[in-house]
C-alpha atoms as a PDB file:
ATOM      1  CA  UNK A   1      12.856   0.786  11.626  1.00  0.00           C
ATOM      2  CA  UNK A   2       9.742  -0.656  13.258  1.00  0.00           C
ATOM      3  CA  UNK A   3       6.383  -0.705  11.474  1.00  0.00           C
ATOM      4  CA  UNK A   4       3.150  -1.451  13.764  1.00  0.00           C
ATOM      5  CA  UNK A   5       0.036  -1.749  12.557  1.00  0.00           C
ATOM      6  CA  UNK A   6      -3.496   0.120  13.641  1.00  0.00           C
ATOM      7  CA  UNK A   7      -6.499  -1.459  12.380  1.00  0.00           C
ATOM      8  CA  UNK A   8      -9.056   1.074  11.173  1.00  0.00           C
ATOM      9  CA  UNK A   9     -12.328   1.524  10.063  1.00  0.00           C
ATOM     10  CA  UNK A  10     -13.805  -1.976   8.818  1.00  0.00           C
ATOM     11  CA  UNK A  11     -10.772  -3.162   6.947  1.00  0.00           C
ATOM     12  CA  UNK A  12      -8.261  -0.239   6.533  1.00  0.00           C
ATOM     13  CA  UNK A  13      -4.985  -0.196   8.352  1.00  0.00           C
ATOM     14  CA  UNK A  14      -2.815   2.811   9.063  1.00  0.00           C
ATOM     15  CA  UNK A  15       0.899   1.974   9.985  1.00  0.00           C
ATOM     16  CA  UNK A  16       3.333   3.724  12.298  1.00  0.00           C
ATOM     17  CA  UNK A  17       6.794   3.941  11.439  1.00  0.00           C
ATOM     18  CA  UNK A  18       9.061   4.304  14.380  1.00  0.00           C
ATOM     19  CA  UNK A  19      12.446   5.565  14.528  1.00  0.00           C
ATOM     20  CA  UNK A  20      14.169   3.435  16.965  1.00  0.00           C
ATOM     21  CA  UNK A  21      17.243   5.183  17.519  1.00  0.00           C
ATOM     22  CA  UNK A  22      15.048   8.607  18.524  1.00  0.00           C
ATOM     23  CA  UNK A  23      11.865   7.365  18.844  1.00  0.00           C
ATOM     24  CA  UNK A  24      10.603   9.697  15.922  1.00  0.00           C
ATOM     25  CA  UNK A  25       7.285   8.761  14.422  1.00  0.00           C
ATOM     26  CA  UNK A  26       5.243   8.956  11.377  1.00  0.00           C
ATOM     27  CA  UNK A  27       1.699   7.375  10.548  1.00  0.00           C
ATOM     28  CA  UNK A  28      -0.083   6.269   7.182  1.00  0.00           C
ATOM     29  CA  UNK A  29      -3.191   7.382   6.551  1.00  0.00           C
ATOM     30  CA  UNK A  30      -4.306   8.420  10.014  1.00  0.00           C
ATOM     31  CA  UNK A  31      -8.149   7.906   9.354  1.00  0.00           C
ATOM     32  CA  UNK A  32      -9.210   6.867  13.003  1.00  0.00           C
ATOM     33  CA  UNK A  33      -6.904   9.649  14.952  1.00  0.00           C
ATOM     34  CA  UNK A  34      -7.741   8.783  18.523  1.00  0.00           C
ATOM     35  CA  UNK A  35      -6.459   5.480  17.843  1.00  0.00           C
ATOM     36  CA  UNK A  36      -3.199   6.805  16.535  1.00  0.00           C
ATOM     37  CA  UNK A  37      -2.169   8.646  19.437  1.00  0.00           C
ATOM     38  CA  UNK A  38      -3.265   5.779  21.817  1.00  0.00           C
ATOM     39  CA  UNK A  39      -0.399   3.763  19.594  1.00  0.00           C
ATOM     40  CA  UNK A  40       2.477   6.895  19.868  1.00  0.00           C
ATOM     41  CA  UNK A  41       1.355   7.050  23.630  1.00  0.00           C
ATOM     42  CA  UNK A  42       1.667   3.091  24.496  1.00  0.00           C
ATOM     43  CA  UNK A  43       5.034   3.325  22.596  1.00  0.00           C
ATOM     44  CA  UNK A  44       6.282   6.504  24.229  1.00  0.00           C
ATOM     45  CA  UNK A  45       7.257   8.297  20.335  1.00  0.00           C
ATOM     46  CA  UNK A  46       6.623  11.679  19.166  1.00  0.00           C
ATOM     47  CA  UNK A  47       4.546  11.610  15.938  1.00  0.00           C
ATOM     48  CA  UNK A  48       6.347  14.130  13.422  1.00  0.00           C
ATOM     49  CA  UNK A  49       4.666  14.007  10.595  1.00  0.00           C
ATOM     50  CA  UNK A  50       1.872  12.036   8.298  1.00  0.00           C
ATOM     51  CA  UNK A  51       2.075  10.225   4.667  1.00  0.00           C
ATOM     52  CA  UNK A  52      -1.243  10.522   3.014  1.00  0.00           C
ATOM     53  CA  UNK A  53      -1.479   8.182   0.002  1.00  0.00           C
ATOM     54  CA  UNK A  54      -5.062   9.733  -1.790  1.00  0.00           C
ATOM     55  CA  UNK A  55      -7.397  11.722  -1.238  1.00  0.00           C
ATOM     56  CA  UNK A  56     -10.104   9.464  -0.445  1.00  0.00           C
ATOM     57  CA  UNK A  57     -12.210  10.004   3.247  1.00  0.00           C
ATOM     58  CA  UNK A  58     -10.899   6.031   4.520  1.00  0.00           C
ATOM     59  CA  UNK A  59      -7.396   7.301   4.240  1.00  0.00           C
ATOM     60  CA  UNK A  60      -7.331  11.292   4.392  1.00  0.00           C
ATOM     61  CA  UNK A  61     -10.324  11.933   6.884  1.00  0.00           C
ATOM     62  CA  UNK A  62      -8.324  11.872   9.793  1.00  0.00           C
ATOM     63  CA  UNK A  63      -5.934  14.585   8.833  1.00  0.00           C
ATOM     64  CA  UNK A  64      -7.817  18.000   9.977  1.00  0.00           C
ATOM     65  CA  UNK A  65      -8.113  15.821  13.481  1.00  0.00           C
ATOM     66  CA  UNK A  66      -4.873  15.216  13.634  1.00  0.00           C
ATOM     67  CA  UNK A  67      -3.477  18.642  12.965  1.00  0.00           C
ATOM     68  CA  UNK A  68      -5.561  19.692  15.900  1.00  0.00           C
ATOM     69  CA  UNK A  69      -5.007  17.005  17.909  1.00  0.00           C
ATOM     70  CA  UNK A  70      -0.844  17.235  17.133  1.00  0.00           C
ATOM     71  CA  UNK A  71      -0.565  20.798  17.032  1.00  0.00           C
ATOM     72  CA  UNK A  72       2.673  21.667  14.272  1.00  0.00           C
ATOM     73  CA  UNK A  73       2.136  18.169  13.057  1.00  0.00           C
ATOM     74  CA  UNK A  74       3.097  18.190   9.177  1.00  0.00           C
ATOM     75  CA  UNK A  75       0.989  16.560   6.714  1.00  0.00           C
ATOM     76  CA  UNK A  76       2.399  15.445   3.696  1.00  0.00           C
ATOM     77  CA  UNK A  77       0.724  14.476   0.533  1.00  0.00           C
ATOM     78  CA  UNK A  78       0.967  14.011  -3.511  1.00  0.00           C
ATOM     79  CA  UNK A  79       0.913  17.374  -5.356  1.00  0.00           C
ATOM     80  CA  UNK A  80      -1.908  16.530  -7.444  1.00  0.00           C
ATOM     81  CA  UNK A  81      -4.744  15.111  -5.215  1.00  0.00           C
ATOM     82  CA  UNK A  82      -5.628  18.509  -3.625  1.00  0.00           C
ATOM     83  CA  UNK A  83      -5.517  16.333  -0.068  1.00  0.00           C
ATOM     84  CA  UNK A  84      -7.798  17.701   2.836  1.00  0.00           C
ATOM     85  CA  UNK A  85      -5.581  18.917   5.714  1.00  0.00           C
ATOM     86  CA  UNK A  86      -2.235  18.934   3.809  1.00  0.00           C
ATOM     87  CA  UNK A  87       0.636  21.095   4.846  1.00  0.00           C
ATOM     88  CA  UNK A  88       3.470  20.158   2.481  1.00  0.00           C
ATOM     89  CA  UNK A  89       3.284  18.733  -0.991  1.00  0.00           C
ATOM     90  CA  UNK A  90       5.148  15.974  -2.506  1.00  0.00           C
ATOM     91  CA  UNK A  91       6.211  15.175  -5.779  1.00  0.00           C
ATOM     92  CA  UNK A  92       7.688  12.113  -7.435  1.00  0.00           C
ATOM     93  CA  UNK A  93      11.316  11.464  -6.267  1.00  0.00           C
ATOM     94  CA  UNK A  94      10.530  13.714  -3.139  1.00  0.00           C
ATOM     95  CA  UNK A  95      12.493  12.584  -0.367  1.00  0.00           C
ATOM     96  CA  UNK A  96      11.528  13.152   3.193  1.00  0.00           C
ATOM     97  CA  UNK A  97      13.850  12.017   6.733  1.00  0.00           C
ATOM     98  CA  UNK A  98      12.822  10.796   9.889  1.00  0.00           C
ATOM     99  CA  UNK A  99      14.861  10.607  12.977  1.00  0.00           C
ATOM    100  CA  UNK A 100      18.472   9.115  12.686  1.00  0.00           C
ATOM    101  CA  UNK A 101      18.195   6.203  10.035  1.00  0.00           C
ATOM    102  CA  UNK A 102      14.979   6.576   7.823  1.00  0.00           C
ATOM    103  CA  UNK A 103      14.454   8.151   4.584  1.00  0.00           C
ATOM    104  CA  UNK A 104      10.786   7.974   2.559  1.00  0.00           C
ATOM    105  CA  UNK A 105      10.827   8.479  -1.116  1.00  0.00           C
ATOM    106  CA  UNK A 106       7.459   9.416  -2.655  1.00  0.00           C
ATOM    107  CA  UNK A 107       6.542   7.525  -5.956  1.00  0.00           C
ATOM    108  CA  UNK A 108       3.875   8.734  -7.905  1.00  0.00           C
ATOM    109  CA  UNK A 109       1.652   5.607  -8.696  1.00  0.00           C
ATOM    110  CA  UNK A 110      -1.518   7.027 -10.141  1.00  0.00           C
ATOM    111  CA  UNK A 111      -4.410   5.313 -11.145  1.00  0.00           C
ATOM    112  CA  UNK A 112      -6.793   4.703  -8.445  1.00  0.00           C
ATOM    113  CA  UNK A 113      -6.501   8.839  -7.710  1.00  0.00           C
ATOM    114  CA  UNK A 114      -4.382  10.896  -9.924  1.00  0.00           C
ATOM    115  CA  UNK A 115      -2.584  12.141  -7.517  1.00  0.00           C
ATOM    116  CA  UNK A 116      -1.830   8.922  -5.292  1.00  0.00           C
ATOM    117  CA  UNK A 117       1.489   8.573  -3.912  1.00  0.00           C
ATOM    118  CA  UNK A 118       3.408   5.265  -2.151  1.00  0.00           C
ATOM    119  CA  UNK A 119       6.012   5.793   0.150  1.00  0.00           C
ATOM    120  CA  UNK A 120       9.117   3.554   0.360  1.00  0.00           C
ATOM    121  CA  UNK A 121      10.916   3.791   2.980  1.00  0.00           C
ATOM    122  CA  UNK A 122      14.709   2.504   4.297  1.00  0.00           C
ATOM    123  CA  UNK A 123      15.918   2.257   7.348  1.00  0.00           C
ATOM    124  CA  UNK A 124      19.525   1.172   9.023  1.00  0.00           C
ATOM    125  CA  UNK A 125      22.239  -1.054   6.815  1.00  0.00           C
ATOM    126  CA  UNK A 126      20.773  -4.890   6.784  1.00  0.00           C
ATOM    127  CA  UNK A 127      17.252  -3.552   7.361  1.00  0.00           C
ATOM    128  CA  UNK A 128      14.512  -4.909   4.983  1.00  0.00           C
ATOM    129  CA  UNK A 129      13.000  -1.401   2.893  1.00  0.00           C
ATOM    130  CA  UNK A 130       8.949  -1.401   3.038  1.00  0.00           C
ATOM    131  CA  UNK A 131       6.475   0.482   0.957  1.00  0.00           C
ATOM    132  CA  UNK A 132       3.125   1.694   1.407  1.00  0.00           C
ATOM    133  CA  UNK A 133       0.993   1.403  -1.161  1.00  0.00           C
ATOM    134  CA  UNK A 134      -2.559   2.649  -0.190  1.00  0.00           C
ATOM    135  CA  UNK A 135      -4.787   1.634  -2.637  1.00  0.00           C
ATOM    136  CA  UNK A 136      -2.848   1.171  -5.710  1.00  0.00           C
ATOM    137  CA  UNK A 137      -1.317  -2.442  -4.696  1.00  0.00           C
ATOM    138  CA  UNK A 138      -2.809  -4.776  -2.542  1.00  0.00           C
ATOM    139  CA  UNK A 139      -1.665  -8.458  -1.510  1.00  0.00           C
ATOM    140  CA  UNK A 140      -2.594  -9.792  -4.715  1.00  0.00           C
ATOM    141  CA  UNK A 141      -4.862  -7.312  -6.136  1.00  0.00           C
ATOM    142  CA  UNK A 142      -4.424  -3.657  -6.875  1.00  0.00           C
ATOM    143  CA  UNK A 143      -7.332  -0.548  -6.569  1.00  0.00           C
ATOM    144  CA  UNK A 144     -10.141   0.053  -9.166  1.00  0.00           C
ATOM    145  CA  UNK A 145      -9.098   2.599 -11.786  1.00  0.00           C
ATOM    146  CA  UNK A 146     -11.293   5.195 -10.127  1.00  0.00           C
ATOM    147  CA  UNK A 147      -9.428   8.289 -11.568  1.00  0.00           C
ATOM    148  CA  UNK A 148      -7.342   6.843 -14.035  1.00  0.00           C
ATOM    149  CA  UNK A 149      -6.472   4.097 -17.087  1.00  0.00           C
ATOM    150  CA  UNK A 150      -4.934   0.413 -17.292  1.00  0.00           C
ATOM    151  CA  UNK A 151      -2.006   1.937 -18.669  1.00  0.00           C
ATOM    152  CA  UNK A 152      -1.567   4.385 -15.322  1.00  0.00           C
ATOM    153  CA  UNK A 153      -1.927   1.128 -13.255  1.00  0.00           C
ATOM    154  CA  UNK A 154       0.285  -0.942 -15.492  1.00  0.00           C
ATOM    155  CA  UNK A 155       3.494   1.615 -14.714  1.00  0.00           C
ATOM    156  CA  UNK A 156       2.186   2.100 -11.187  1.00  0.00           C
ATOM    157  CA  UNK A 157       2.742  -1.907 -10.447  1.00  0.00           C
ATOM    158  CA  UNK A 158       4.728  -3.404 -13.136  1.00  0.00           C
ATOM    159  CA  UNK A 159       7.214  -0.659 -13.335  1.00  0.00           C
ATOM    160  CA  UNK A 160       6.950   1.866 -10.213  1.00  0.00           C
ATOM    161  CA  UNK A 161       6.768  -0.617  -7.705  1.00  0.00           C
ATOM    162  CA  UNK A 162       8.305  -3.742  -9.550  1.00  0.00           C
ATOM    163  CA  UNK A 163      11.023  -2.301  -9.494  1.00  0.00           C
ATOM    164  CA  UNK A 164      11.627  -2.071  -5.955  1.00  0.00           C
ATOM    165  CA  UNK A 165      13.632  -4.728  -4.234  1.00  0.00           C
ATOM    166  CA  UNK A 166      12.635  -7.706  -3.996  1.00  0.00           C
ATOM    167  CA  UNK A 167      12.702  -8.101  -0.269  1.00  0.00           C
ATOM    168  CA  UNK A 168      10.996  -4.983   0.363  1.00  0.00           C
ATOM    169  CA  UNK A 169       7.840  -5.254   2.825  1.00  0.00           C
ATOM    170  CA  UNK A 170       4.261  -3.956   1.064  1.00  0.00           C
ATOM    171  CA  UNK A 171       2.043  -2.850   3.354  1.00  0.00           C
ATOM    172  CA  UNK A 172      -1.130  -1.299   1.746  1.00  0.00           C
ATOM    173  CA  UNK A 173      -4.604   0.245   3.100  1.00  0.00           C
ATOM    174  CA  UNK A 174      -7.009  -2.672   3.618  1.00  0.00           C
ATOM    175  CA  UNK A 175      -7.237  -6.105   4.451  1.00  0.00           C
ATOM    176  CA  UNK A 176      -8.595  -7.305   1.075  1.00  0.00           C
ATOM    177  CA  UNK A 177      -6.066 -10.922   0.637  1.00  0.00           C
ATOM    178  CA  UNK A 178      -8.158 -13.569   1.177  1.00  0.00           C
ATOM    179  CA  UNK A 179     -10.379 -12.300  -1.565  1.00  0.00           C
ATOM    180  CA  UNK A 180      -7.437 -11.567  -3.852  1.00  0.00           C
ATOM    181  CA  UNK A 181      -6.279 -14.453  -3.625  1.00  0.00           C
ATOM    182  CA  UNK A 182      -9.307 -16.585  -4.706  1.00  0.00           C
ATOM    183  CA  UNK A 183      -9.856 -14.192  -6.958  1.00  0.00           C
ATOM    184  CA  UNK A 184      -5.975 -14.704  -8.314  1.00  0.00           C
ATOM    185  CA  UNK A 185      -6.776 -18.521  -8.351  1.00  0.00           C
ATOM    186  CA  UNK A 186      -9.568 -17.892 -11.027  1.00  0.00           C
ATOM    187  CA  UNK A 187      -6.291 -16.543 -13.106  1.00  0.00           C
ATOM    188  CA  UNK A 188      -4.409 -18.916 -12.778  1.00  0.00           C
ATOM    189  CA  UNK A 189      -5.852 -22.315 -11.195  1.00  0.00           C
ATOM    190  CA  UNK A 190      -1.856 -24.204 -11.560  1.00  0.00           C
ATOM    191  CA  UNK A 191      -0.512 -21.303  -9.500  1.00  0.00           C
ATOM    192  CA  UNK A 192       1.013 -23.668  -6.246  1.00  0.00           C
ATOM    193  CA  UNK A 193       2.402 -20.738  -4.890  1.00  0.00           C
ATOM    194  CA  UNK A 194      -1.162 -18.740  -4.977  1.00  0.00           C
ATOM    195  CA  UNK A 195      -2.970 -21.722  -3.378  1.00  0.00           C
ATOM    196  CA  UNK A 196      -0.148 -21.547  -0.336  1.00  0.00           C
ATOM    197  CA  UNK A 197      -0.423 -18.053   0.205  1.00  0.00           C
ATOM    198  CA  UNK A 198      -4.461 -18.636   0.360  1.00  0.00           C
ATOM    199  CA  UNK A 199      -3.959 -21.080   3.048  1.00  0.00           C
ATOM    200  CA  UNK A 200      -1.523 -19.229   4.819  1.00  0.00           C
ATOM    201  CA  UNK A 201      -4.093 -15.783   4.584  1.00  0.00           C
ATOM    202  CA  UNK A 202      -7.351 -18.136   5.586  1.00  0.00           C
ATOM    203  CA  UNK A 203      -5.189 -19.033   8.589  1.00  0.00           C
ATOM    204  CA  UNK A 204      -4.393 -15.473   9.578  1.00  0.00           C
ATOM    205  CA  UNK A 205      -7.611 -14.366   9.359  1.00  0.00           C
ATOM    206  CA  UNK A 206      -9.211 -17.006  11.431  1.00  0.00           C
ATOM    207  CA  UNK A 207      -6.581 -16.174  14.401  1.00  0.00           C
ATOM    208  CA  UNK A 208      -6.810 -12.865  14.342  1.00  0.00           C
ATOM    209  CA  UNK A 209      -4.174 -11.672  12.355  1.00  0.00           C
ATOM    210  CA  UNK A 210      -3.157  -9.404   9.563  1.00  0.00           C
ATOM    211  CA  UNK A 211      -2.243 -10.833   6.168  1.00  0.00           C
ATOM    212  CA  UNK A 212       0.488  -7.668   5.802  1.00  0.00           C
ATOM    213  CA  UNK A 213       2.928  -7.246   4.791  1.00  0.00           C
ATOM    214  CA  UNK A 214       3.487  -8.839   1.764  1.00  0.00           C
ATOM    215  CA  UNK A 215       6.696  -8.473  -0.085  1.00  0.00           C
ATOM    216  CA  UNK A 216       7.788  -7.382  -3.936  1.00  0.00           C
ATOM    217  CA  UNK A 217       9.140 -11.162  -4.650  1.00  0.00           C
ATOM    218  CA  UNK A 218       5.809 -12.550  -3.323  1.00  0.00           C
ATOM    219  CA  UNK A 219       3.754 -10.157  -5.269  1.00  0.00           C
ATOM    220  CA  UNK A 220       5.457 -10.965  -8.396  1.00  0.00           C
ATOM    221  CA  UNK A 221       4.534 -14.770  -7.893  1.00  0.00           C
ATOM    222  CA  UNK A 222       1.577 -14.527  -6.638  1.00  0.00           C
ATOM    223  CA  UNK A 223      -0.579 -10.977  -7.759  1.00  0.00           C
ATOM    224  CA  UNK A 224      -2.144 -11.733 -11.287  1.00  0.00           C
ATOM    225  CA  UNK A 225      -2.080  -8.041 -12.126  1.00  0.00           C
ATOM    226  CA  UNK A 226       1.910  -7.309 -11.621  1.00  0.00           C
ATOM    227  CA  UNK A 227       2.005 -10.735 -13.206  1.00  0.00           C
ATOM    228  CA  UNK A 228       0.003  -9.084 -16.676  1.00  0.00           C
ATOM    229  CA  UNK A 229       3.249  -9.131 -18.301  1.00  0.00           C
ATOM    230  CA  UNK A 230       3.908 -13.055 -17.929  1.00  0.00           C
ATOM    231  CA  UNK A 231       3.206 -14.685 -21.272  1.00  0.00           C
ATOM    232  CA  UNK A 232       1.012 -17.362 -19.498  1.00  0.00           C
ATOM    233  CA  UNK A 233      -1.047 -15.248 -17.876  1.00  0.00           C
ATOM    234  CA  UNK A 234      -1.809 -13.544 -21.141  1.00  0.00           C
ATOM    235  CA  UNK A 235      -2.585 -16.513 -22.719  1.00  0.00           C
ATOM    236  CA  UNK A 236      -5.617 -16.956 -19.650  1.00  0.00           C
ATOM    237  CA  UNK A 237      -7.316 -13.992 -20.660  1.00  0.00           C
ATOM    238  CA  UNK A 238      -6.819 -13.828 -24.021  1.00  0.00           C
ATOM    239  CA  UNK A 239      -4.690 -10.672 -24.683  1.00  0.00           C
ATOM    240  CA  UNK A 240      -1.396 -10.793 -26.052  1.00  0.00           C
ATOM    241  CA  UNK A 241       0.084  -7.037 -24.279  1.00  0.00           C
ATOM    242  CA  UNK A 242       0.642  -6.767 -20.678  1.00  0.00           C
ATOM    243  CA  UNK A 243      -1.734  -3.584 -20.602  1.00  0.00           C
ATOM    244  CA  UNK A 244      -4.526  -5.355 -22.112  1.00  0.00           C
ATOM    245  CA  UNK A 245      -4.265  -8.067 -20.132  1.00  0.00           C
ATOM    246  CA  UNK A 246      -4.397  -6.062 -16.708  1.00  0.00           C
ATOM    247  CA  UNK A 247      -7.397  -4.328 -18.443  1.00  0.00           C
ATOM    248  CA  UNK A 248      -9.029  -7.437 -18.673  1.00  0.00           C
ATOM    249  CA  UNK A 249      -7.783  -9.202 -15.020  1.00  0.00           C
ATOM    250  CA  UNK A 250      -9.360  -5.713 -13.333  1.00  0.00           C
ATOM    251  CA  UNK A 251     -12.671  -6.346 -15.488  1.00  0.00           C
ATOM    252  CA  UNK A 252     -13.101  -9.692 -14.567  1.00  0.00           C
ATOM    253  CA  UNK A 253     -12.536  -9.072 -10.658  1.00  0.00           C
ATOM    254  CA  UNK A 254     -14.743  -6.302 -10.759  1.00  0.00           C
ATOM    255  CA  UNK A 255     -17.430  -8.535 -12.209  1.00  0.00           C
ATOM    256  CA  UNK A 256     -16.679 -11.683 -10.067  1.00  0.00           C
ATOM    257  CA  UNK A 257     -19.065 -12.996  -7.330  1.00  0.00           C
ATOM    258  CA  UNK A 258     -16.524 -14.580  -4.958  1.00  0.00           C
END
């Protein structure tokens, strides 16, 4: 399974998953489609289908263009959030195949949209799983609750996708890390592990590169909001539940001036 990033927009990415052993494809979020095909075209695949996360125009907009640039193409996307362009609904536990070797389970992880969907997807035997998150996690940070409650995000994060394994890659919609992670510093100033990954993302930046993917393990030690459940992080924002204390991380990030 090969994953290749297409920078988008300002700050989103779509991804293209690639079937190596038959050189099927799917993309993420296919908001800039002329750039998409470019990517199948340079890599000689045939794009089968797309994995919409939400509904929102920086990640759905692209679909109509897509279904008439791909004619047939399928366009898959969460039951709930009424997606423009979709052709095939999933629900929770959905499973979809591509090519040979790779399956993609859809997990609801509303909050952000109602209806928002991550994919996680496994390849061959020995091959890392990845997930794509959209807008509900980001490397160190997770999406406003737009559509939906602390409680929503706390199960999307802490349970949905904390559950995954630990190895698997994240790769979510926008290049928001840098940010996150001063922001995560705030939370927890003693975090060594935080103040690496900053480094590490500042570095990135300034070359060039993408900060994704992150994985589960590093999320766990490093994002303060899958980290609400930690007793110490609690105890920095003065709430004693793991909801109320993701309530009160996502208030004080919305309100910070970083």
């Amino acid at each position: 399974m090969k994953v290749l990033h297409i920078p988008c927009l300002d700050d989103n990415y779509s991804y293209m998953i690639i079937d190596e052993t038959t050189k099927d494809a799917a993309v993420v979020d296919p908001v800039e489609p002329h750039k998409v095909l470019r990517v199948a075209q340079e890599n000689e695949v045939d794009l089968k289908f797309v994995l919409t996360t939400h509904h929102h125009w920086d990640h759905a907009g692209g679909n109509d263009k897509m279904k008439q640039l791909v004619p047939g193409i399928k366009i898959y996307d969460g039951s709930v959030d009424n997606v423009r362009g979709c052709t095939d609904k999933v629900e929770n536990g959905d499973k979809i195949s591509l090519g040979a070797d790779i399956s993609i389970l859809s997990l609801h992880t509303p909050s952000h949209t109602k209806g928002h969907i991550s994919y996680y997807v496994t390849g061959k035997e020995g091959e890392d799983p990845a997930v794509f998150t959209g807008d509900t996690l980001f490397i160190a940070g997770c999406g406003k609750f737009f559509e939906g409650t602390a409680e929503q995000m706390y199960q999307s994060l802490c349970v949905t996708l904390g559950s995954l394994p630990k190895p698997t890659r994240v790769y979510c919609g926008h290049e928001y890390t840098v940010k996150n992670l001063q922001f995560a510093l705030t939370v927890e100033p003693d975090n060594a592990k935080i103040a690496q990954k900053l480094a590490w993302a500042e570095h990135q930046r300034r070359v060039g590169l993408p900060t994704i993917p992150s994985t589960i393990q590093e999320e766990l030690e490093t994002n303060p909001f899958m980290r609400a459940d930690l007793p110490e992080v609690q105890e920095k924002v003065g709430f004693k539940s793991p909801v109320e204390a993701l309530r009160e991380i996502r208030q004080q990030k919305d309100n910070w001036k970083g």
